[in-house]
Protein backbone atom coordinates (compact mmCIF):
# COMPACT_ATOMS: atom_id res chain seq x y z
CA UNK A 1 89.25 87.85 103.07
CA UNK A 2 87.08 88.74 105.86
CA UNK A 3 87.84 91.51 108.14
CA UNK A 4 86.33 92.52 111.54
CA UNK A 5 84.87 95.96 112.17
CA UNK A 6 83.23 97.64 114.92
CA UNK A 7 79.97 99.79 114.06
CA UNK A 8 77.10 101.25 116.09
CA UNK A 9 73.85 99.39 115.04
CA UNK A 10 71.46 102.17 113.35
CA UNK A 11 68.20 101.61 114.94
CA UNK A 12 69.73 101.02 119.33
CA UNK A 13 72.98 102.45 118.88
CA UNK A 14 74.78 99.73 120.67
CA UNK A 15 78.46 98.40 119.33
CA UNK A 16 78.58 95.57 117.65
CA UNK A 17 81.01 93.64 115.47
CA UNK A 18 80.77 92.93 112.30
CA UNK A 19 82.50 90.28 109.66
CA UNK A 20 83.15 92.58 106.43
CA UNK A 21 84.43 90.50 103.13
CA UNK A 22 86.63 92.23 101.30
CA UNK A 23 85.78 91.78 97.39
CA UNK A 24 86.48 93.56 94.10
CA UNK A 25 82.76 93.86 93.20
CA UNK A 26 79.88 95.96 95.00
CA UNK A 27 77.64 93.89 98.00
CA UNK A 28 74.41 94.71 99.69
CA UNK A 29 73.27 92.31 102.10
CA UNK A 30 71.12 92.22 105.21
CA UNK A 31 72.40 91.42 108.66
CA UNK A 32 70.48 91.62 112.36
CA UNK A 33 71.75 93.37 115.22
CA UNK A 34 73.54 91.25 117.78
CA UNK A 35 71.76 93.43 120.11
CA UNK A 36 68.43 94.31 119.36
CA UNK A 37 67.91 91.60 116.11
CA UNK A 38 66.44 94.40 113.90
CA UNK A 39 68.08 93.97 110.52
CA UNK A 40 70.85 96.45 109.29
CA UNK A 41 71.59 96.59 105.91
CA UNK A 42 75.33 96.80 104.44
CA UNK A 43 76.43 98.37 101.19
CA UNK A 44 80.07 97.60 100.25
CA UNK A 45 81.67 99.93 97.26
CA UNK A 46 85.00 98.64 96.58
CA UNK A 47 87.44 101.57 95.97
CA UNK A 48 91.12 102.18 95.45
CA UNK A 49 91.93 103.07 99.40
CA UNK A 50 90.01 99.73 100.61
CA UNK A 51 86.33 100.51 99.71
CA UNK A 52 83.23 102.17 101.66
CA UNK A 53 80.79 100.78 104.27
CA UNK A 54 77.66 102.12 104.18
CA UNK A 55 75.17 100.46 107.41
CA UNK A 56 71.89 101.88 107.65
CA UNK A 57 68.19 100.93 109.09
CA UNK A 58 66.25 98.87 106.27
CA UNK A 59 63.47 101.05 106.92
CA UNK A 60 65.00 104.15 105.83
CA UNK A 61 68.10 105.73 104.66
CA UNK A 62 67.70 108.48 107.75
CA UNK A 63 70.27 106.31 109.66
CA UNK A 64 72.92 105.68 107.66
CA UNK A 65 76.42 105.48 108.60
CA UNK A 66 79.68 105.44 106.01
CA UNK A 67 83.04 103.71 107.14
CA UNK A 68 85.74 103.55 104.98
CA UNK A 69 87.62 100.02 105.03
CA UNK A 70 90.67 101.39 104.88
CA UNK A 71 90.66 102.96 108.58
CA UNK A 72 88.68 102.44 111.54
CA UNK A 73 87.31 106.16 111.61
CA UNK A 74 83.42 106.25 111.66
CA UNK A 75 81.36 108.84 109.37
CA UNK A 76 77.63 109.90 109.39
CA UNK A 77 77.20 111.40 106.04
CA UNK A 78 80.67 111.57 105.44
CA UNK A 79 80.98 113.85 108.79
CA UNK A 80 83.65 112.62 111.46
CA UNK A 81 81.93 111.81 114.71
């Protein structure tokens, strides 16, 4: 099942959406910016309360972001922002 989710890209900081597939097994994959086309890797960890979304530059893991899937709040480094 795919779900839509709303992040801010790592490397301009605009919004974009983003089609998240919701599996039982662990993902990393590589997707550009709508925005500025640099590519932002994804890390999906399947969990018991819907899994974690980790987005962060491909160059370095200085930007990363974690979202859990099973709300729409956004954490960087597991710090409400």
């Amino acid at each position: 099942m795919l779900r839509s989710r709303s992040i801010d890209c790592p490397y301009c900081g605009e919004p974009i959406e983003v089609e998240i597939e919701s599996t039982d097994e662990a993902q990393r994959y590589i997707e550009d910016c709508q925005v500025c086309c640099r590519p932002i890797e994804f890390e999906l960890r399947p969990g018991a309360r819907g899994g974690r979304l980790r987005v962060f530059r491909d160059d370095e893991c200085a930007g990363a972001f974690t979202i859990p899937l099973h709300s729409a709040a956004l954490k960087v480094f597991g710090k409400p922002v």
